[in-house]
C-alpha atoms as a PDB file:
ATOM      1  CA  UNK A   1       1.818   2.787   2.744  1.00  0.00           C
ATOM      2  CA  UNK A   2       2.419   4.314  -0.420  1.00  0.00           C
ATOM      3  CA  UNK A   3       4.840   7.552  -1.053  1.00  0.00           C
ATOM      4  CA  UNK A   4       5.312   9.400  -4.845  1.00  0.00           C
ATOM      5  CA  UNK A   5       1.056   8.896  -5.609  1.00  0.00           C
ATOM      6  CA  UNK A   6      -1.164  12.369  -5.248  1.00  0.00           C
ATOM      7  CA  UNK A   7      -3.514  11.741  -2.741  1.00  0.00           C
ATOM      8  CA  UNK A   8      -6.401  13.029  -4.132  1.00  0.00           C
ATOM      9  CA  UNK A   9      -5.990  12.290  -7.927  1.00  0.00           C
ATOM     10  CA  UNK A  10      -4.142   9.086  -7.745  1.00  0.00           C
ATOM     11  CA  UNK A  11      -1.489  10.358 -10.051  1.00  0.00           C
ATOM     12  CA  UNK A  12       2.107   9.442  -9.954  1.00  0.00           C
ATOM     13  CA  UNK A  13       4.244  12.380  -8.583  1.00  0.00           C
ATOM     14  CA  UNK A  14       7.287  11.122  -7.668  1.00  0.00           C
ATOM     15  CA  UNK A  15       9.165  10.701  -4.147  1.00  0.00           C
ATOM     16  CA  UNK A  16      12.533  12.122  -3.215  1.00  0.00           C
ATOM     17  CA  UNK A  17      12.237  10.215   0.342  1.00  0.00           C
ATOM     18  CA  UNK A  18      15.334   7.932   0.871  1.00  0.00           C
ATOM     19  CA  UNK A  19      17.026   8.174  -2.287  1.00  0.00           C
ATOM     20  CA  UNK A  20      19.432   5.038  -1.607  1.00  0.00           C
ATOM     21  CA  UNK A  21      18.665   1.304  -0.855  1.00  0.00           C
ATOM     22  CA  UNK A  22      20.504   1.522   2.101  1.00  0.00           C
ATOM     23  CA  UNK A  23      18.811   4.547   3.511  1.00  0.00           C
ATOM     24  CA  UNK A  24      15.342   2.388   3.310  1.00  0.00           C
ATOM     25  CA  UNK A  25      16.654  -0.293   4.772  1.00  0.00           C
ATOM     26  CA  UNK A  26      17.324   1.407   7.804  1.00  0.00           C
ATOM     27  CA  UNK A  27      14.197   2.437   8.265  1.00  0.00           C
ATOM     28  CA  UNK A  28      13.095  -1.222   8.954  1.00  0.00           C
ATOM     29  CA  UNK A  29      15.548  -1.571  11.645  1.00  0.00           C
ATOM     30  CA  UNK A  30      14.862   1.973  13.225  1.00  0.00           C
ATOM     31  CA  UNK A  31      11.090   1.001  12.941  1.00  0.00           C
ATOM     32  CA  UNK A  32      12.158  -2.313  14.677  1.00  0.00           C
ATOM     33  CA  UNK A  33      13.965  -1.074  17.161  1.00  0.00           C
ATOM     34  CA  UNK A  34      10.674   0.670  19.328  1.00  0.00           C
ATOM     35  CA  UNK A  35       7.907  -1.303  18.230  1.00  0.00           C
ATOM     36  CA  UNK A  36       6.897  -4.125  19.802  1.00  0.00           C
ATOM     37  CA  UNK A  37       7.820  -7.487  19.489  1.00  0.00           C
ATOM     38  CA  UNK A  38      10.716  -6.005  16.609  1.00  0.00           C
ATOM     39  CA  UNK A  39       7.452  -5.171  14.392  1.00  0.00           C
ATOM     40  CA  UNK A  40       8.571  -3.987  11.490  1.00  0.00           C
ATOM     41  CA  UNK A  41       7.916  -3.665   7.298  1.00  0.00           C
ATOM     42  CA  UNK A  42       7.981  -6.436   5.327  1.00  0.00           C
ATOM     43  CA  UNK A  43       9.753  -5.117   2.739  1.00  0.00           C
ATOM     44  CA  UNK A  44      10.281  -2.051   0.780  1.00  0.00           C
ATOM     45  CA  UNK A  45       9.362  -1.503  -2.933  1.00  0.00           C
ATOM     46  CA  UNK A  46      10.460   0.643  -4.868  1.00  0.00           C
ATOM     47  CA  UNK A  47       9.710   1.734  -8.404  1.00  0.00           C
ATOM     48  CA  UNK A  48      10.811   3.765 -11.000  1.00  0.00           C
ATOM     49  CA  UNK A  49       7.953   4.628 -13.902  1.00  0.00           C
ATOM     50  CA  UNK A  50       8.707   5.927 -17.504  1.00  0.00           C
ATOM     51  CA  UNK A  51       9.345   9.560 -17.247  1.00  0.00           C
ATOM     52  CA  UNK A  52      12.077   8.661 -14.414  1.00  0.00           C
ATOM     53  CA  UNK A  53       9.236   9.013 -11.169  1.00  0.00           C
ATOM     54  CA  UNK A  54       9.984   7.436  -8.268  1.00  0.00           C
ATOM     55  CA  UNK A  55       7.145   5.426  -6.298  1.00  0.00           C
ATOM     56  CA  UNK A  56       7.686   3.735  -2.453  1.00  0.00           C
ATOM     57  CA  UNK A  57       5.753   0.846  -1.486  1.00  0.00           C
ATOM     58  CA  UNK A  58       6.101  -0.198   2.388  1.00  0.00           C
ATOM     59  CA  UNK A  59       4.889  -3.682   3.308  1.00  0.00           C
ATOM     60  CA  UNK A  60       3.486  -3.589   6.304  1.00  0.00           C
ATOM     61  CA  UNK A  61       1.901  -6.822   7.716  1.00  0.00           C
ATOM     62  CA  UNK A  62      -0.905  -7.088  10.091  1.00  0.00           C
ATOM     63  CA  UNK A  63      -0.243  -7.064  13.875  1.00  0.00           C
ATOM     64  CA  UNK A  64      -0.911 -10.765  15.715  1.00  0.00           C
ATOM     65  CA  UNK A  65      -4.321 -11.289  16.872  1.00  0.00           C
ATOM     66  CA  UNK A  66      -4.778  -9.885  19.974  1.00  0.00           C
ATOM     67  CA  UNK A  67      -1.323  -7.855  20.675  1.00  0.00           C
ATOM     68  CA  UNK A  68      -1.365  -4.077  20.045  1.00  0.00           C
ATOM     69  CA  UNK A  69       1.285  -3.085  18.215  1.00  0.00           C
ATOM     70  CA  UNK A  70       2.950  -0.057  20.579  1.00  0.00           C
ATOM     71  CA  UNK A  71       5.448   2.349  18.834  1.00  0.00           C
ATOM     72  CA  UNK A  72       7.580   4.283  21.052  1.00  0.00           C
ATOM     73  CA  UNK A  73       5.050   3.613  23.566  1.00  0.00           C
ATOM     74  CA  UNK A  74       2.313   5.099  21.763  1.00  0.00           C
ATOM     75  CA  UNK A  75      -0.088   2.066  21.275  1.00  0.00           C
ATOM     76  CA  UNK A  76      -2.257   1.293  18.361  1.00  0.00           C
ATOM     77  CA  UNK A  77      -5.013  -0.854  17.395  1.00  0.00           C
ATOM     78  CA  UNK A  78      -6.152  -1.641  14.218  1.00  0.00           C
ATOM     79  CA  UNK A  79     -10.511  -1.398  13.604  1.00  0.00           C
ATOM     80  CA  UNK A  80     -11.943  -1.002   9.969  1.00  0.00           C
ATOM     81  CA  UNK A  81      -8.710  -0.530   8.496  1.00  0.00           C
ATOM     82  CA  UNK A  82      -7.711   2.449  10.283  1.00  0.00           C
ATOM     83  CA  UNK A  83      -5.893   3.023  13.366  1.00  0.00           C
ATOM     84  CA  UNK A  84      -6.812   4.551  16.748  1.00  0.00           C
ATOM     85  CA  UNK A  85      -4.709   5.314  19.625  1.00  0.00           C
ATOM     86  CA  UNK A  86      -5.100   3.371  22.819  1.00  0.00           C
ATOM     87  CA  UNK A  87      -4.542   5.496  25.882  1.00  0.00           C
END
């Protein structure tokens, strides 16, 4: 997932989300904390370009084969790439 890139043209905006290390590193544990199995990002990247832009680039690995990856008891699966909900 991939904040501070225009969605249509693919050009570098910027990203004012979580403007300190710490503030993305909580994420990870709040996204930890009601997924299952303590699924959570990998890591967090962040990047600053040239004219002082700020680009966010979250991790995320693949759920185990087989276990549905539930988020605050909403639970997903993963087809094509995308996601669905499974009710």
């Amino acid at each position: 997932m991939i904040f501070g890139i225009d969605d249509e043209s693919h050009e570098v905006c910027g990203s004012q989300y979580k403007n300190s290390r710490p503030s993305l590193d909580s994420i990870k544990k709040k996204i930890a904390d009601h997924t299952t199995n303590r699924h959570t990002f990998v890591e967090i990247h962040e990047l600053s370009y040239i004219n002082g832009k700020r680009v966010i680039m979250f991790e995320i690995p693949p759920a185990p084969v087989g276990i549905p990856i539930a988020f605050k008891i909403i639970t997903t699966e993963e087809t094509d790439n995308r996601y669905k909900v499974l009710v």
